[in-house]
Structure formats: C-alpha cells, structure tokens
N, C-alpha and C. Protein backbone atom coordinates (compact mmCIF):
# COMPACT_ATOMS: atom_id res chain seq x y z
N UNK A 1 -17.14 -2.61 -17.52
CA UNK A 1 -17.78 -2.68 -16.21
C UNK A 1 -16.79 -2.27 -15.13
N UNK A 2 -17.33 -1.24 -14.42
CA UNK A 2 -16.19 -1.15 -13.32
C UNK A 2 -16.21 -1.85 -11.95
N UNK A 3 -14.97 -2.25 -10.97
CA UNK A 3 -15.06 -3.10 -10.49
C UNK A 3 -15.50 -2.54 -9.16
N UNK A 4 -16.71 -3.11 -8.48
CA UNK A 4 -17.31 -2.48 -7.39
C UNK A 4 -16.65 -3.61 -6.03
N UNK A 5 -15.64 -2.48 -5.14
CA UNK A 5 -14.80 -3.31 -4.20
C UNK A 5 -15.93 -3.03 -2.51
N UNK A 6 -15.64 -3.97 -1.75
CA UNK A 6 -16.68 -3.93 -0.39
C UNK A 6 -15.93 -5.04 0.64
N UNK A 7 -15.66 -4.11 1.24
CA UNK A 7 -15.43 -5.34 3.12
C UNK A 7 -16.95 -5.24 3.54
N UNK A 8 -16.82 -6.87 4.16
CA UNK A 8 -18.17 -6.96 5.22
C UNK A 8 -17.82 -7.47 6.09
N UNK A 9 -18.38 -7.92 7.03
CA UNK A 9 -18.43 -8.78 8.56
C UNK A 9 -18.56 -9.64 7.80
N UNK A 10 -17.94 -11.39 8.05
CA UNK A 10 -18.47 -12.28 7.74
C UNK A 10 -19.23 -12.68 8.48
N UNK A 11 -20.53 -13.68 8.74
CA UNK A 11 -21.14 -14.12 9.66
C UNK A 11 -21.10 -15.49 9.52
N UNK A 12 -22.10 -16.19 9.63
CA UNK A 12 -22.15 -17.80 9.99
C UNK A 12 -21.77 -18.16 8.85
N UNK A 13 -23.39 -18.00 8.03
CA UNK A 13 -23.13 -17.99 6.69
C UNK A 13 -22.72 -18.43 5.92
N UNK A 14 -21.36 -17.40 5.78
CA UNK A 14 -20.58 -17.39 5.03
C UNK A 14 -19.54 -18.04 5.13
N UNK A 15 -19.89 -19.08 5.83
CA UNK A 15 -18.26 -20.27 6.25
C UNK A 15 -18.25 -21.07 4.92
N UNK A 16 -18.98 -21.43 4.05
CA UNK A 16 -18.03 -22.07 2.78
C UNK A 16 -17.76 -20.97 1.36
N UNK A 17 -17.92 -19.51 2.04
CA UNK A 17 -17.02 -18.40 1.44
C UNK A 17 -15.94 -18.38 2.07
N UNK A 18 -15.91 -18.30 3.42
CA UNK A 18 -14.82 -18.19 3.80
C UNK A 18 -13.93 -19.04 3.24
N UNK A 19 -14.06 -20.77 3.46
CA UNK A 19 -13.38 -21.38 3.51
C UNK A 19 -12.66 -21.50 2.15
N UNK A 20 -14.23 -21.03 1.13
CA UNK A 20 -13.04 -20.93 -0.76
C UNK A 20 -11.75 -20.21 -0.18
N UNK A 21 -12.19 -19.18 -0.15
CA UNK A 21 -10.70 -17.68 -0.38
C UNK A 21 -9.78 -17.85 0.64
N UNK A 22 -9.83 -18.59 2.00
CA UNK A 22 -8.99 -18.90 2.80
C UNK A 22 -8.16 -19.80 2.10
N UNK A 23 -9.13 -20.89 1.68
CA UNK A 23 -8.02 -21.65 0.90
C UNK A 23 -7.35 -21.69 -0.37
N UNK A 24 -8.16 -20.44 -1.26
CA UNK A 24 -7.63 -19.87 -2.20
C UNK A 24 -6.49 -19.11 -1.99
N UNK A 25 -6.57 -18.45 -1.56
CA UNK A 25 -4.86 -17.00 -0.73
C UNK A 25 -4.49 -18.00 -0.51
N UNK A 26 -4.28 -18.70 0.55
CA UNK A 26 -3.00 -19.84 0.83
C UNK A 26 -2.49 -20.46 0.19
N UNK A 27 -3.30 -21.34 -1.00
CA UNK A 27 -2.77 -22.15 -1.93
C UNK A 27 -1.69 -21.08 -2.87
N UNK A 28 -2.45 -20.04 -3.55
CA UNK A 28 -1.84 -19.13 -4.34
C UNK A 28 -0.80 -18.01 -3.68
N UNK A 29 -0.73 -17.91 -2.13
CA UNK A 29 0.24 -17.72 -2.32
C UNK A 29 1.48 -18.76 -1.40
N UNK A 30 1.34 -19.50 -0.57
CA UNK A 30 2.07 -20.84 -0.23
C UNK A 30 2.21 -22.18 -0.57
N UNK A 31 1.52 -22.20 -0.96
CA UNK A 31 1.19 -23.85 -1.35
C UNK A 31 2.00 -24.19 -2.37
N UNK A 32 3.30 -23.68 -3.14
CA UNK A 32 4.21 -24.43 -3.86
C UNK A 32 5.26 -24.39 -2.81
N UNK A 33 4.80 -24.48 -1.45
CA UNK A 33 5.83 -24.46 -0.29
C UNK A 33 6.18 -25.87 0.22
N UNK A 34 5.06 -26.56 0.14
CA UNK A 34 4.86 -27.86 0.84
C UNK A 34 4.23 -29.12 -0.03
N UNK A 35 4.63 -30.09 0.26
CA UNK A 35 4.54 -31.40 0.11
C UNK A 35 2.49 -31.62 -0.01
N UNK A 36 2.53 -31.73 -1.26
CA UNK A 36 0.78 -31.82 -1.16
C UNK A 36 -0.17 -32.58 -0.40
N UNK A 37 0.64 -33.85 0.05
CA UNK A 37 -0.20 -34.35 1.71
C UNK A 37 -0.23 -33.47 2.92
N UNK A 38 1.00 -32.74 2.74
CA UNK A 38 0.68 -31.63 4.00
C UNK A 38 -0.06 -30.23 3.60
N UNK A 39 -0.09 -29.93 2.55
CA UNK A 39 -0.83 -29.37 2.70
C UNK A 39 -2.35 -29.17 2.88
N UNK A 40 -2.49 -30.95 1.96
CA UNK A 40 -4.05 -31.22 2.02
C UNK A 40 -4.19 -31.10 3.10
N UNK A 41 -3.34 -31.87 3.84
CA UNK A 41 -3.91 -31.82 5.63
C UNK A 41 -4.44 -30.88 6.18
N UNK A 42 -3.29 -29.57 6.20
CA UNK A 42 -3.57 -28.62 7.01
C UNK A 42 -4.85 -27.94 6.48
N UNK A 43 -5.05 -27.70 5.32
CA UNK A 43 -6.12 -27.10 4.13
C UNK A 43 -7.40 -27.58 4.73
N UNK A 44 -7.87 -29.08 5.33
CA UNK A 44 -8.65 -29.94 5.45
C UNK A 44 -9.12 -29.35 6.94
N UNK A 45 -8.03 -29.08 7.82
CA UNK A 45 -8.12 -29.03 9.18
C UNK A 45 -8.60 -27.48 9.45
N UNK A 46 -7.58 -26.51 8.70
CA UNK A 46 -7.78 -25.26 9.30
C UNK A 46 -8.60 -24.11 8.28
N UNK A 47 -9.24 -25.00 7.34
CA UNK A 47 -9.84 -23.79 6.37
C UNK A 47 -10.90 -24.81 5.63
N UNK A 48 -11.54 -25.85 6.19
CA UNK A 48 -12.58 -26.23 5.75
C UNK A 48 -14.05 -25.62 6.19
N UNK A 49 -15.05 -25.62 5.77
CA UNK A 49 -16.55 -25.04 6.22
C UNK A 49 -16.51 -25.17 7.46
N UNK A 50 -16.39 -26.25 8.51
CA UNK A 50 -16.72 -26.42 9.29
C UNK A 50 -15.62 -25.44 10.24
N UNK A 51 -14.39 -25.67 10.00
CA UNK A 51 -13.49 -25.02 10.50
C UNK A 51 -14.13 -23.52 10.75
N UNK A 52 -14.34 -22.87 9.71
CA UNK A 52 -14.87 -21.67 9.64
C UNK A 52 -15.82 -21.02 10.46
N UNK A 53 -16.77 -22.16 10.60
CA UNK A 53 -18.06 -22.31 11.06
C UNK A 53 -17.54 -21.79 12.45
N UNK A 54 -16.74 -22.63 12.89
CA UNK A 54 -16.25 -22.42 14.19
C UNK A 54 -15.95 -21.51 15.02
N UNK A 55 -15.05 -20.87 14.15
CA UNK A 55 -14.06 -19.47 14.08
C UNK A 55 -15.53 -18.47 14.21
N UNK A 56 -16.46 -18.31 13.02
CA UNK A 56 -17.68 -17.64 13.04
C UNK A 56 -18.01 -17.33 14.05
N UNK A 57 -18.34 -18.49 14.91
CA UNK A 57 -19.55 -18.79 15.96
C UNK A 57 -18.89 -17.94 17.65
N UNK A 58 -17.41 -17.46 17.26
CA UNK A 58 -16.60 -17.48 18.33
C UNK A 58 -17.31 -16.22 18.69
N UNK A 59 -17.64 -15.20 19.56
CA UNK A 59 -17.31 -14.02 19.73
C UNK A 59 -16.07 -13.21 19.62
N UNK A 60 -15.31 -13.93 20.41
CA UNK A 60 -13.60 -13.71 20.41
C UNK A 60 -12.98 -13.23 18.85
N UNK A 61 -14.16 -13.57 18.23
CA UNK A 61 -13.36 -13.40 16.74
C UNK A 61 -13.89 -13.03 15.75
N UNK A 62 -13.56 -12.44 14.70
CA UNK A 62 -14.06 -11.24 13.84
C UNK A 62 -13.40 -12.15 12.17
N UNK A 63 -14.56 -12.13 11.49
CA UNK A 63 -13.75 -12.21 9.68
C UNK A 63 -14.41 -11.25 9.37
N UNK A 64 -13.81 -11.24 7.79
CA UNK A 64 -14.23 -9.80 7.32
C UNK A 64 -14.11 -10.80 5.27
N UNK A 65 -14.51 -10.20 4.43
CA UNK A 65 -14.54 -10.81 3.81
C UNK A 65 -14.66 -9.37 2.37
N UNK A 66 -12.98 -9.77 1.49
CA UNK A 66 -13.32 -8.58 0.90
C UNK A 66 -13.57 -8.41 -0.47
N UNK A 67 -15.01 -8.43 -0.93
CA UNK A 67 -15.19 -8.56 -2.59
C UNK A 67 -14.98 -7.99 -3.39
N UNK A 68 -15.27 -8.33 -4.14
CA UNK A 68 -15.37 -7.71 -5.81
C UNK A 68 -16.28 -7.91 -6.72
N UNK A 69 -17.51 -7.22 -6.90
CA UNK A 69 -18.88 -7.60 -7.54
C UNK A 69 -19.68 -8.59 -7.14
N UNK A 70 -19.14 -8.70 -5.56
CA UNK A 70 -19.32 -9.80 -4.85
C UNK A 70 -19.21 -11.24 -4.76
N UNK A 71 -18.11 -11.14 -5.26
CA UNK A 71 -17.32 -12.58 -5.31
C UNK A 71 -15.85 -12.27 -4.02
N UNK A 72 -15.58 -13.15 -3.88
CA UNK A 72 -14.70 -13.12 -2.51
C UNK A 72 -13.28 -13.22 -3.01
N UNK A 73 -12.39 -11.92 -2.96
CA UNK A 73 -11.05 -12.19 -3.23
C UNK A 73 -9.95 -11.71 -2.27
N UNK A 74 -10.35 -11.43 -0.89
CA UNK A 74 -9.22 -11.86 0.06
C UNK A 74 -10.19 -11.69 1.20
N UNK A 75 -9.52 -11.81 2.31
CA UNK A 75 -10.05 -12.19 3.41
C UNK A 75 -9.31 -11.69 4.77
N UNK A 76 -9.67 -11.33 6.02
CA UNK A 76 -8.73 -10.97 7.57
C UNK A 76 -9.50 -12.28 8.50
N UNK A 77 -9.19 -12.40 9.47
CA UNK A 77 -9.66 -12.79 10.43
C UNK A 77 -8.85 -12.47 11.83
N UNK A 78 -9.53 -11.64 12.74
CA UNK A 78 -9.04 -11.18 13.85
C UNK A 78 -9.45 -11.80 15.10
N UNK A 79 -8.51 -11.95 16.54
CA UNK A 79 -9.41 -12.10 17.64
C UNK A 79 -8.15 -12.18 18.77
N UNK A 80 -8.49 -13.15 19.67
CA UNK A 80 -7.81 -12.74 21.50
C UNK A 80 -6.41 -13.90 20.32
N UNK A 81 -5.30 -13.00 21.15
CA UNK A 81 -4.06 -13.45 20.96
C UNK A 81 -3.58 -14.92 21.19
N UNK A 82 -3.19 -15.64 20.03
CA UNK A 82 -3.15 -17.09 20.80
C UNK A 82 -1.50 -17.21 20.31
N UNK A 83 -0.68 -16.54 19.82
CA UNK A 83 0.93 -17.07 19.48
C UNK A 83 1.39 -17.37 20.60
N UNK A 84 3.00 -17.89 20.78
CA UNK A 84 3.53 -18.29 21.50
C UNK A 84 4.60 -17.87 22.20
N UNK A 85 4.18 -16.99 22.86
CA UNK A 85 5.10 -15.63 23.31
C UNK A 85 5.11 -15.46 25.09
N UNK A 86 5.68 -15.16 25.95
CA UNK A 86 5.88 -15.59 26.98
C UNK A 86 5.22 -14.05 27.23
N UNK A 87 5.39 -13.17 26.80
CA UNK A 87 4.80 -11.80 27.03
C UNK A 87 3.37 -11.62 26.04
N UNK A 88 2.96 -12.51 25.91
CA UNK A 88 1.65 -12.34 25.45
C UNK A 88 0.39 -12.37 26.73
N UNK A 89 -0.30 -11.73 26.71
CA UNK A 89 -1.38 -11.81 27.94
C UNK A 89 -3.00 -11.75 27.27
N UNK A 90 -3.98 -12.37 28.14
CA UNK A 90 -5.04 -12.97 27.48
C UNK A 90 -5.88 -11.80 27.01
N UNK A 91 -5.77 -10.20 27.50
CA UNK A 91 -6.14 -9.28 26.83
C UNK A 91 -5.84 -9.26 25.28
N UNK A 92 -4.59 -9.07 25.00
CA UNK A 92 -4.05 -9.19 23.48
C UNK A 92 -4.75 -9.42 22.58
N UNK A 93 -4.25 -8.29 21.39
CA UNK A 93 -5.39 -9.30 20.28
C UNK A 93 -4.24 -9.54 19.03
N UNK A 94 -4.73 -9.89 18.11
CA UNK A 94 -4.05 -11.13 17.17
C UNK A 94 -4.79 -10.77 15.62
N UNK A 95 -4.15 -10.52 14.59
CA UNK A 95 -4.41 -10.67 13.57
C UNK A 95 -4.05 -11.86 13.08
N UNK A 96 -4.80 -12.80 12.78
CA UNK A 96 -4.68 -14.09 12.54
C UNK A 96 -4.59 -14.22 11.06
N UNK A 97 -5.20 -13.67 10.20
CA UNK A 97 -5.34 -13.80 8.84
C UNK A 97 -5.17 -12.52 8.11
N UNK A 98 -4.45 -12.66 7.04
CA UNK A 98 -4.49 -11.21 6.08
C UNK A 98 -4.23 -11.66 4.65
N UNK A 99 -5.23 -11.75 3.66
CA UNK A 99 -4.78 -12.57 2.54
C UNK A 99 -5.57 -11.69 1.46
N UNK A 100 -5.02 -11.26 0.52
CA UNK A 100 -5.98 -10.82 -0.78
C UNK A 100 -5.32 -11.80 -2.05
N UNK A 101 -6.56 -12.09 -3.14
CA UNK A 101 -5.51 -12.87 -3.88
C UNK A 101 -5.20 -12.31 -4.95
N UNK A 102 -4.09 -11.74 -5.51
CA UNK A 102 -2.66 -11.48 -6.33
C UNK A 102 -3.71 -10.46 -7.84
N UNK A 103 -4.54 -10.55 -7.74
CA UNK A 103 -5.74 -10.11 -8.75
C UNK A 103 -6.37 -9.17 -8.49
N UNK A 104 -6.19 -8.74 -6.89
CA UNK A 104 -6.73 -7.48 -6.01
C UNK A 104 -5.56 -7.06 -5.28
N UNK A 105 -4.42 -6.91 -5.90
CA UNK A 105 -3.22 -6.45 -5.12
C UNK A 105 -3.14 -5.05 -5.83
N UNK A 106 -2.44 -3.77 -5.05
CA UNK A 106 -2.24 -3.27 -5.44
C UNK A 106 -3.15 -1.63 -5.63
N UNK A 107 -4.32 -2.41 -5.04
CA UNK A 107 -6.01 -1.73 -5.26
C UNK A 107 -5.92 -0.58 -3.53
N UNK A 108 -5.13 -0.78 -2.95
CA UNK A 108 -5.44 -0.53 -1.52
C UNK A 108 -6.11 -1.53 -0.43
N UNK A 109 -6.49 -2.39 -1.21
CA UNK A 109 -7.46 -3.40 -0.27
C UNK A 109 -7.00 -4.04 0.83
N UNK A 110 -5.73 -4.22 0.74
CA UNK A 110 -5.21 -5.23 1.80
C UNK A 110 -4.86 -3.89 2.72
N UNK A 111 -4.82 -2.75 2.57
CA UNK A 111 -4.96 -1.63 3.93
C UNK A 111 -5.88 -1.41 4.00
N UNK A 112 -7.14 -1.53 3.74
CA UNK A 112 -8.30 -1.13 4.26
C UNK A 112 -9.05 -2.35 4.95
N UNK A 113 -8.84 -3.48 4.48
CA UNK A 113 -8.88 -4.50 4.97
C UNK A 113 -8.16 -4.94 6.55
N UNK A 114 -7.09 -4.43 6.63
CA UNK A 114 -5.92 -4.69 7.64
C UNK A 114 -7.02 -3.39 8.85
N UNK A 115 -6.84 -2.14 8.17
CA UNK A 115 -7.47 -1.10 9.01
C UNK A 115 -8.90 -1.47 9.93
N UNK A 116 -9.81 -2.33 8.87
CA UNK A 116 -10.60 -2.94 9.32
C UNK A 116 -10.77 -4.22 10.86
N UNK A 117 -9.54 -4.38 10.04
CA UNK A 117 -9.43 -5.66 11.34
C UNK A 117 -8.54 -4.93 12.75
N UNK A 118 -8.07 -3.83 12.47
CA UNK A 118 -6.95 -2.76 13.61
C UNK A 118 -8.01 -2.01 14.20
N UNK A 119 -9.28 -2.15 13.40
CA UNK A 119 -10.64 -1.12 14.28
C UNK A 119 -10.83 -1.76 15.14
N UNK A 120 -11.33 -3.26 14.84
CA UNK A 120 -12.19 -4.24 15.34
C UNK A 120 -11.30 -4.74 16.59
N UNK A 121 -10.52 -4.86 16.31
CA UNK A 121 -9.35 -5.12 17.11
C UNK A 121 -9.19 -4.16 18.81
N UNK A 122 -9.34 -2.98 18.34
CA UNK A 122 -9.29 -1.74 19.52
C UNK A 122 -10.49 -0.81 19.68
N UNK A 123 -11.62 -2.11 19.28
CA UNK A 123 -12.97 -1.61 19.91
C UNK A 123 -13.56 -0.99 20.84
N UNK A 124 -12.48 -1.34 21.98
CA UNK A 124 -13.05 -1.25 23.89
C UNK A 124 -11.87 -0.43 24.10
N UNK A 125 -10.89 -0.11 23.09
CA UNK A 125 -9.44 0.59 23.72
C UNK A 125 -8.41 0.18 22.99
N UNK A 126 -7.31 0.98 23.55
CA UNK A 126 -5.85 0.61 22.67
C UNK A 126 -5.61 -0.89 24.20
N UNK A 127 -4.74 -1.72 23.11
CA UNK A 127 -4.06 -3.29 23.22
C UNK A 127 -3.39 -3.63 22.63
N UNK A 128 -2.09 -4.21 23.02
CA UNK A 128 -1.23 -4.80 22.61
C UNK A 128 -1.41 -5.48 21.71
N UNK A 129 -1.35 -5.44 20.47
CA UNK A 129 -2.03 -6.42 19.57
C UNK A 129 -0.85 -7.49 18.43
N UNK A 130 -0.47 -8.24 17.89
CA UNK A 130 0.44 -9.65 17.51
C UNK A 130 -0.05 -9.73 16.43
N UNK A 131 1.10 -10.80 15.48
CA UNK A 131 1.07 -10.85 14.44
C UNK A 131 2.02 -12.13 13.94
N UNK A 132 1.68 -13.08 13.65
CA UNK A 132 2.31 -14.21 12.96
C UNK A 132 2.55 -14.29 11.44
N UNK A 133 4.18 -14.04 11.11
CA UNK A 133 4.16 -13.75 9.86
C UNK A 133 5.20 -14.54 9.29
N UNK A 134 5.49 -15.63 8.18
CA UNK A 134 6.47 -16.22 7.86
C UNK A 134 7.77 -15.67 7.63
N UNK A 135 8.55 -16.22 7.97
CA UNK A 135 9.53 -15.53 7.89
C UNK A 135 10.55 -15.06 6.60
N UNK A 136 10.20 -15.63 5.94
CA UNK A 136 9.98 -15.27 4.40
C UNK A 136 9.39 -14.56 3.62
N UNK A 137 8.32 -14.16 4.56
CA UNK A 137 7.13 -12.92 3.64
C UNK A 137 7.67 -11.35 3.87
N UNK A 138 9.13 -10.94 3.24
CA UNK A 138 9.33 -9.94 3.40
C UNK A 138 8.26 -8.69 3.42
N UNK A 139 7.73 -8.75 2.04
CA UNK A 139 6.83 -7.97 1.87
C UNK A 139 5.48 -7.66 2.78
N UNK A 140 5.47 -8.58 3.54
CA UNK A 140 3.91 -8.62 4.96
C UNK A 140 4.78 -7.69 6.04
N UNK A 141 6.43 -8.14 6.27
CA UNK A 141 7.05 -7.96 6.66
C UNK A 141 7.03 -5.97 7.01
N UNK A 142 7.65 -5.51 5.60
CA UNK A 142 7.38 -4.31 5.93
C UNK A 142 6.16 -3.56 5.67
N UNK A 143 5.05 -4.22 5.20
CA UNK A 143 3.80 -3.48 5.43
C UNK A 143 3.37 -3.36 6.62
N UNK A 144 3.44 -4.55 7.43
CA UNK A 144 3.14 -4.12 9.27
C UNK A 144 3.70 -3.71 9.66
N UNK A 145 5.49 -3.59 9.25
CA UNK A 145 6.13 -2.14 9.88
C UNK A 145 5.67 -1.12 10.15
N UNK A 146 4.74 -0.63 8.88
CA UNK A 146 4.44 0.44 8.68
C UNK A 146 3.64 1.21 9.23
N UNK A 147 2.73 -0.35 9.90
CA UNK A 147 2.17 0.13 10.86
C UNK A 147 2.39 0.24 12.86
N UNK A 148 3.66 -0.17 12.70
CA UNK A 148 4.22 0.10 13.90
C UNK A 148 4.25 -0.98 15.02
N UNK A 149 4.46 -2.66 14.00
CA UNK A 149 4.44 -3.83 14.48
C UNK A 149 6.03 -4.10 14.19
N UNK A 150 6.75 -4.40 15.49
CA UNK A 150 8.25 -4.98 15.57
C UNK A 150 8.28 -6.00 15.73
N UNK A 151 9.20 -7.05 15.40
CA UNK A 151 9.52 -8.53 15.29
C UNK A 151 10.21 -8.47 16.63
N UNK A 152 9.26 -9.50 17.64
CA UNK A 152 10.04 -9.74 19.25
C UNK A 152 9.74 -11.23 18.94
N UNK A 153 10.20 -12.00 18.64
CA UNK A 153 10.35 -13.60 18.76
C UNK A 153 10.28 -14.59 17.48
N UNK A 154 9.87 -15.72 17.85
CA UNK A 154 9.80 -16.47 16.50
C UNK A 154 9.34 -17.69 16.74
N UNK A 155 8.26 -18.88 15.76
CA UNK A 155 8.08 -19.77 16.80
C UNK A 155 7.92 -20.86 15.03
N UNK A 156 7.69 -22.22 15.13
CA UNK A 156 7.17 -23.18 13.99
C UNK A 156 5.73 -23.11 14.00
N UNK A 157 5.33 -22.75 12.70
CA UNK A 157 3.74 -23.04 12.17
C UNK A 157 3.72 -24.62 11.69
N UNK A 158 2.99 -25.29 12.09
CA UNK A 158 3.03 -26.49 11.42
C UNK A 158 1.90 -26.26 10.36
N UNK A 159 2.12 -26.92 9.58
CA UNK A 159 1.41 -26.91 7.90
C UNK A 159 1.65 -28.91 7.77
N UNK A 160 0.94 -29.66 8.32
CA UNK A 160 0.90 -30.94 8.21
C UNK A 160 2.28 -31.33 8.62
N UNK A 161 3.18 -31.80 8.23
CA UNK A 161 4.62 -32.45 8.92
C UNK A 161 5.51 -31.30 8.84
N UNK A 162 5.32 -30.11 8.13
CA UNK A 162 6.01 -29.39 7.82
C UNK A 162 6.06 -28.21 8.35
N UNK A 163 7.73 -27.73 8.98
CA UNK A 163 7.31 -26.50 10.14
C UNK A 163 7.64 -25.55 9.44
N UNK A 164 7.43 -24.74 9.27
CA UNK A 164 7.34 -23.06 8.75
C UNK A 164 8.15 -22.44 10.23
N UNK A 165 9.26 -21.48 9.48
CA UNK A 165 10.21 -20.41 10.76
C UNK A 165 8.98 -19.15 10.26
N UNK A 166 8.01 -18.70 11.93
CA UNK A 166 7.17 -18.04 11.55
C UNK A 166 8.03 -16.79 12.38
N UNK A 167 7.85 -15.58 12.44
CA UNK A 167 8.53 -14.62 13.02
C UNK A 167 6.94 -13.56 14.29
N UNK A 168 7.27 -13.55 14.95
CA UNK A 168 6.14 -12.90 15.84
C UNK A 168 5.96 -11.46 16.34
N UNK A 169 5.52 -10.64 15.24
CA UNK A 169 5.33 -9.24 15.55
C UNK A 169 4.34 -8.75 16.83
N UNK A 170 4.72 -7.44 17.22
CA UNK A 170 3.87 -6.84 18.42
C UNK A 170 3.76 -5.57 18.10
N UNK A 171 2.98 -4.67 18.45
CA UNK A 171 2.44 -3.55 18.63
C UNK A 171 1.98 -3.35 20.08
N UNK A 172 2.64 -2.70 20.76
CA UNK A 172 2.20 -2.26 22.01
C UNK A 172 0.64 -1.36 21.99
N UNK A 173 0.09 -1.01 22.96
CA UNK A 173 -1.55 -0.44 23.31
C UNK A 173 -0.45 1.10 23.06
C-alpha cells in the first residue's frame, strides 16, 4: 500500500487530533527531558482538547495538521507573535509549533509543512516573522537557517517547574 501524505487546515473539530499528535511529537521527541509531573503538567495545560479548542477558535491563528492515510503524524501551528523580545511588535508573526513524528521524517514533510505555515503567515504581505527553538535542537536549528531565520535573543520555556534555555529566531519582512 502506498503511503498517501496531505496537509489540511485544522478546524474546530479537530482539537482532540490535534491534541493526540501535539502531544505525541513532544513526548517523542522531549519528554525524556523532564521530570514526569512536569511534564504531565505542561501536557495537561498546553496540548489538551480544550487547549486546542482554543487556539482553533482564535482567528489570530492557523493549525495545519499533516497525515498519512489520514491518521495524524505531525503538526504546525502559526499566528501573531507572542515571544519575549523587546523588538517584537504586534504585527509579527510566530511559528509556534513544528513537529512531525520520527516515522514521517525525512519524507519532505516537515518543509512543506513549515512552507505551509510561511504562506499563511505572509498572507496580507511580507512580516517580520519569530521562532522559539530549544536550544538544543541543533537540527530545527539549521533547518530555519535555511530559511533565513537568525538567532537574536534567548528567553526560559517553562515545561511545569522546569525551564528550558529556548533561543529566539527572526526573519525580517
């Protein structure tokens, strides 16, 4: 059987899809990072249905959801810039999420996926657009190079008690 790959818009919906593969990518690829009360926590707070639901309902904000015979194996979520950057302005936009899981690597997906969310992103025009990336994830590291995102700052992700050194990419308009 060959494997039939597809990005969509997520919509309402699809908030306890979302919330599997959100919390699938994270677990698989962070989650031997942290202390399993913190992670339940954060898991509970920022990638449950309802959470999702939320994010959905926003205008400000875009998921995308990317299958495989239509089952859900990574995921983007884009919208208005919220890091913590003194040169960030409320135009900005923000790739908030970029996750495929380890089973769809390799396929192109996580650039067509990314491209997807860089459309959606510069809908109305070119914008300064951000990027929150651990500082450890070499490899995220130079794939947004590539696309012409430089590391200007750095700030703590909290993940339940536990701070993550996150590093804060930009792309000028």
């Amino acid at each position: 059987m060959n494997d039939e790959f597809s990005i969509r818009r997520a919509t309402v919906e699809d908030a306890g899809s979302m919330s599997r593969i959100a919390t699938d990518t994270f677990v698989e690829t962070f989650g031997h990072l942290y202390p399993p009360e913190d992670l339940a926590y954060f898991l509970l707070n920022t990638y449950s249905p309802a959470a999702q639901r939320e994010l959905l309902e926003k205008d400000s904000v875009a998921m995308w959801l990317l299958e495989r015979n239509g089952v859900a194996v990574g995921h983007a979520c884009a919208g208005n810039c919220g890091l913590p950057h003194a040169e960030a302005r409320p135009g900005d936009g923000e790739l908030k999420r970029l996750y495929v899981l380890r089973e769809a690597h390799n396929g192109g997906w996580g650039s067509k996926l990314f491209d997807t969310a860089l459309a959606w992103l510069q809908k109305d025009g070119p914008r300064t657009l951000w990027i929150g990336v651990w500082s450890q994830n070499l490899g995220a590291q130079r794939f947004y190079a590539r696309y012409g995102f430089e590391r200007v700052g750095e700030y703590k992700f909290p993940v339940g008690n536990t701070l993550d050194d996150e590093f804060i990419l930009r792309r000028r308009a």
